[in-house]
C-alpha atoms as a PDB file:
ATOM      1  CA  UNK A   1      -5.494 -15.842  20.091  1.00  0.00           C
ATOM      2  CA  UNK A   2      -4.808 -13.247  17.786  1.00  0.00           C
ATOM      3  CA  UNK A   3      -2.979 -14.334  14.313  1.00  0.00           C
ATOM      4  CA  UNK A   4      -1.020 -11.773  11.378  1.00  0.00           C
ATOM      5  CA  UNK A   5      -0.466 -13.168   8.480  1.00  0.00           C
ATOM      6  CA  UNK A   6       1.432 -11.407   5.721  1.00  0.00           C
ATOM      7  CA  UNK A   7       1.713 -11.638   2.014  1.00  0.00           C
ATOM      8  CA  UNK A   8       2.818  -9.640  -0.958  1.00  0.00           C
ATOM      9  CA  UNK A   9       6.300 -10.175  -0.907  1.00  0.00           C
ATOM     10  CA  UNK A  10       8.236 -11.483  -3.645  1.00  0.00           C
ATOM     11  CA  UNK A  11      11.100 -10.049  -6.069  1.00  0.00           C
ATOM     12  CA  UNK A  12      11.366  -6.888  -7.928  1.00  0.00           C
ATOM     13  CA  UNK A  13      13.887  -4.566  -9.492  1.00  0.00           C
ATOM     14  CA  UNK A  14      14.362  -1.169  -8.090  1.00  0.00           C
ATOM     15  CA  UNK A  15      12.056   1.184  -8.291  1.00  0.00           C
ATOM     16  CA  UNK A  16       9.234  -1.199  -9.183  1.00  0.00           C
ATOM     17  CA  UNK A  17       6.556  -0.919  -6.447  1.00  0.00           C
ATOM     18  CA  UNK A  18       4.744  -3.399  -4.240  1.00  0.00           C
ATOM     19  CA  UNK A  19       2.369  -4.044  -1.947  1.00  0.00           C
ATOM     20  CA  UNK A  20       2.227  -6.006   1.627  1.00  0.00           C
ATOM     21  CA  UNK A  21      -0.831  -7.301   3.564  1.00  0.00           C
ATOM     22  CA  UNK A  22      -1.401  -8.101   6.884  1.00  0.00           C
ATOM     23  CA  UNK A  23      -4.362 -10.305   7.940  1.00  0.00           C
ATOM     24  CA  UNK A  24      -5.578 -10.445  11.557  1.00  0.00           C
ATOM     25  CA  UNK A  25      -7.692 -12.596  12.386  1.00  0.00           C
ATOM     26  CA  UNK A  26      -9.301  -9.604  15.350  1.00  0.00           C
ATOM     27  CA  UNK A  27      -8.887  -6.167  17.157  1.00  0.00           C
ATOM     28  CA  UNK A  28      -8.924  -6.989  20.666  1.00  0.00           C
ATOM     29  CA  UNK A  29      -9.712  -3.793  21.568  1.00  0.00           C
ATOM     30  CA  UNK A  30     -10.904  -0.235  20.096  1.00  0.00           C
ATOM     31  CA  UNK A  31      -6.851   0.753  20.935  1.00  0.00           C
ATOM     32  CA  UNK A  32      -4.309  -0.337  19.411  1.00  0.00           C
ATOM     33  CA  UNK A  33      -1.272   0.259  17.343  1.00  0.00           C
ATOM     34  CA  UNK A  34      -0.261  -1.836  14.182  1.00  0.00           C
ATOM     35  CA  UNK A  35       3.381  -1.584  12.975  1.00  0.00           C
ATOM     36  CA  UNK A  36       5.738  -3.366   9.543  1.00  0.00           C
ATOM     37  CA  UNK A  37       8.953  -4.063  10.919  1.00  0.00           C
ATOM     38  CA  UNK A  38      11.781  -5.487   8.615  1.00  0.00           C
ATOM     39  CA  UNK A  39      14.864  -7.573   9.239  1.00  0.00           C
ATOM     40  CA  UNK A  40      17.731  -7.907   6.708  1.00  0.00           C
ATOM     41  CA  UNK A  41      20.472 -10.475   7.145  1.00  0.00           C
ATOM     42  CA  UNK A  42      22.978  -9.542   9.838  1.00  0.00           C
ATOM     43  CA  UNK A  43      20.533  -6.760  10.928  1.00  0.00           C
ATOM     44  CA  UNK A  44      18.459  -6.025  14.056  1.00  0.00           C
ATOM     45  CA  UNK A  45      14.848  -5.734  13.731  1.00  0.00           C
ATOM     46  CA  UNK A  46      13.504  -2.539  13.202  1.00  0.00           C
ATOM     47  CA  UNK A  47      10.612  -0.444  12.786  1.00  0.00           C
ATOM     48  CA  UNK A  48       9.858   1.273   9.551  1.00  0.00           C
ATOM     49  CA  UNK A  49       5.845   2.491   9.557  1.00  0.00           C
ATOM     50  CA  UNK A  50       3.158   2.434  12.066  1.00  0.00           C
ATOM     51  CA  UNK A  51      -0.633   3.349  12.762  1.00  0.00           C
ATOM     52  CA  UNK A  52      -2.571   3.806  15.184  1.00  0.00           C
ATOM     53  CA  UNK A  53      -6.067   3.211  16.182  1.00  0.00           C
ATOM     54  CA  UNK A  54      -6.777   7.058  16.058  1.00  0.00           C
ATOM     55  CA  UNK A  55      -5.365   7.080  12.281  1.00  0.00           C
ATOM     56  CA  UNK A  56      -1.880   8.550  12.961  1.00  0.00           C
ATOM     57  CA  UNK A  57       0.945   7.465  11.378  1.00  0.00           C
ATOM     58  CA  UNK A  58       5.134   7.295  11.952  1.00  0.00           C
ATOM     59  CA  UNK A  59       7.604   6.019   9.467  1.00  0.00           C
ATOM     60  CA  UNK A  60      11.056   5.390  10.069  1.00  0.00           C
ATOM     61  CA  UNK A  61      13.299   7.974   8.292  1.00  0.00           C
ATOM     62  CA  UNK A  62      14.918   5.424   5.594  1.00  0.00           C
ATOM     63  CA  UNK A  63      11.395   4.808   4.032  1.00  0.00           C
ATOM     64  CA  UNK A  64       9.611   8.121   4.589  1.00  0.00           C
ATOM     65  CA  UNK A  65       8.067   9.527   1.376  1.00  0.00           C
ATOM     66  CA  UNK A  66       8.057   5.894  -0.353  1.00  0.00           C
ATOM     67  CA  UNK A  67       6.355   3.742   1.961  1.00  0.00           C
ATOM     68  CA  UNK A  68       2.674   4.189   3.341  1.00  0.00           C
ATOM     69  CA  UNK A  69       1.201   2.338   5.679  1.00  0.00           C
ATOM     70  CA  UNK A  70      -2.997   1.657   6.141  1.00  0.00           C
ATOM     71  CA  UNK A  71      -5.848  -0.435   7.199  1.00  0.00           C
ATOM     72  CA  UNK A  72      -8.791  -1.427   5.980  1.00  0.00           C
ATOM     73  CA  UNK A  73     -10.757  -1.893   9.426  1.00  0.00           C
ATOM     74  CA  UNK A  74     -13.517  -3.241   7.710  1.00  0.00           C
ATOM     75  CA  UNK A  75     -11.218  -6.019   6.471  1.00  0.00           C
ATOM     76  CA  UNK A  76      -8.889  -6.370   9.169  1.00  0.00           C
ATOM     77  CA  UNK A  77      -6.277  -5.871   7.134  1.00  0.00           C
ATOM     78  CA  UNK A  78      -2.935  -3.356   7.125  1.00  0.00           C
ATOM     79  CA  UNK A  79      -0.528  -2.737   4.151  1.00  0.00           C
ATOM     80  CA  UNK A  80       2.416  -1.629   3.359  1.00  0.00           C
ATOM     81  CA  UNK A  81       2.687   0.312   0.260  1.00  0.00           C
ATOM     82  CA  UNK A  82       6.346   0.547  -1.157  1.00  0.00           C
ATOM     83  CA  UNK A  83       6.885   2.967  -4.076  1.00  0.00           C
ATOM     84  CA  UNK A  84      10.184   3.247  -5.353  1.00  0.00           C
ATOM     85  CA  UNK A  85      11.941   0.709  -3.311  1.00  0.00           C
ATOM     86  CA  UNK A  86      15.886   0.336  -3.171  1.00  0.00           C
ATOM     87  CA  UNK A  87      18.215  -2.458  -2.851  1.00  0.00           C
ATOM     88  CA  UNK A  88      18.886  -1.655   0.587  1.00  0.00           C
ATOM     89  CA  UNK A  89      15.116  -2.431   1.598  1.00  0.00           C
ATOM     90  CA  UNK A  90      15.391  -6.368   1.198  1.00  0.00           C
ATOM     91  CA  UNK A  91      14.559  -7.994   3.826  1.00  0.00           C
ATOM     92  CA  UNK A  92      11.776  -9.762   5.881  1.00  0.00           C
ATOM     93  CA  UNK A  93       8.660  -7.973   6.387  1.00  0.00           C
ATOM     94  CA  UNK A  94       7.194  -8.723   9.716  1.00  0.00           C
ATOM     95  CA  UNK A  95       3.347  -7.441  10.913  1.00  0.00           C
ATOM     96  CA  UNK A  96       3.408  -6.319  14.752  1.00  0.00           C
ATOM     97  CA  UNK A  97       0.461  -5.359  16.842  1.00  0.00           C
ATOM     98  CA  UNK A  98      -0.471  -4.240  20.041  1.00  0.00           C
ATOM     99  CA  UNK A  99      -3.737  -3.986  21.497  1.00  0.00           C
ATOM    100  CA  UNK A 100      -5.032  -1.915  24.428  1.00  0.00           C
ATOM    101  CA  UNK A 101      -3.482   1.447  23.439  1.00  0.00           C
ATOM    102  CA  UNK A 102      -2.651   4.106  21.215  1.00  0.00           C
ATOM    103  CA  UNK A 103       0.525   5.467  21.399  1.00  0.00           C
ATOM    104  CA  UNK A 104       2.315   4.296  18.712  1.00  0.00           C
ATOM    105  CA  UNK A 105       5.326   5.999  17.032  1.00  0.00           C
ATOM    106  CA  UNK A 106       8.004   4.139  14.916  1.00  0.00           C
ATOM    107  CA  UNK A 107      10.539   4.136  17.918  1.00  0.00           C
ATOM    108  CA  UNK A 108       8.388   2.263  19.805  1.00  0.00           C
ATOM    109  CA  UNK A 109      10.214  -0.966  20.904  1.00  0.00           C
ATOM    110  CA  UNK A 110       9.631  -4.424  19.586  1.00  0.00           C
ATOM    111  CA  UNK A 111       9.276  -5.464  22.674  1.00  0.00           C
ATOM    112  CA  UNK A 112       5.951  -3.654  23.358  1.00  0.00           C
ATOM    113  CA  UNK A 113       4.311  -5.791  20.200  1.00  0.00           C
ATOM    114  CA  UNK A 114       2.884  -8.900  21.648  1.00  0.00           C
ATOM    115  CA  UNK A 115       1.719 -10.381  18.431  1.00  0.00           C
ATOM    116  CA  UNK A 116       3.520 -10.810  15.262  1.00  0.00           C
ATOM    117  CA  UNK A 117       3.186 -12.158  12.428  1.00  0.00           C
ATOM    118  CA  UNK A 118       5.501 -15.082   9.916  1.00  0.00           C
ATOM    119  CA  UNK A 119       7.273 -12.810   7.883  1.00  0.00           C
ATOM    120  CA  UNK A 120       7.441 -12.296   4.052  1.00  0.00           C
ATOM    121  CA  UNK A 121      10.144 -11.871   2.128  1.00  0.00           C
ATOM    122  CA  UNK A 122      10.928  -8.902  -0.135  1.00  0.00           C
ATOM    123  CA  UNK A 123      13.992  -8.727  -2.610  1.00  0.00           C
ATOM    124  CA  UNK A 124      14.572  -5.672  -4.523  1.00  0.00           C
ATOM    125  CA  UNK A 125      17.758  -6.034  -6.753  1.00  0.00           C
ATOM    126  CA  UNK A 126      19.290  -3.053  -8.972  1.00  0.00           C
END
């Protein structure tokens, strides 16, 4: 049974950055694709980074050139780095993963994630 469990989120002010982890407990398999998706209130789930087992990376177009995603295999961990982040990015934080391939860009559905993670919380006010 594969578990995610995130942390890092909290309140900030605009602009101020921060940093979300994702624990899992195990990779499954040599491919796979990890992904952050966020909710807001009222909102659908989406996407907003990826990677993939090869190294390659996809961010949704609202967080490109603030956000980075990685992984510390070593670790099993993945983070989120946000620089710079905006009112509009409050919301839940969610870890996805999928295990037994590689292709992994931001579009891909939520529906091809079969494990997720509890969610954390991030609140950036202005």
């Amino acid at each position: 049974q594969v578990q995610l469990v995130e942390s890092g989120g909290g309140s900030v002010q605009a602009g101020q950055s921060l940093r979300l982890s994702c624990e899992h407990s195990a990779y499954t398999s040599a491919w796979y694709c990890m992904a952050w998706f966020r909710q807001a209130p009222g909102k659908q789930r989406e996407a907003v980074a990826t990677i993939a087992s090869d190294g390659d990376t996809d961010y949704a177009d609202s967080v490109k050139g603030r956000f980075t995603i990685s992984e510390d295999i070593a670790k099993n961990m993945v983070y989120l780095d946000m620089m710079n982040p905006e009112p509009e990015d409050t919301a839940m934080y969610y870890c996805a993963a999928s295990y037994g391939g590689s292709w992994c860009p931001v579009s891909r559905p939520r529906t091809a994630f079969g494990h997720w993670g509890q969610g954390t919380q991030v609140t950036v006010s202005s």
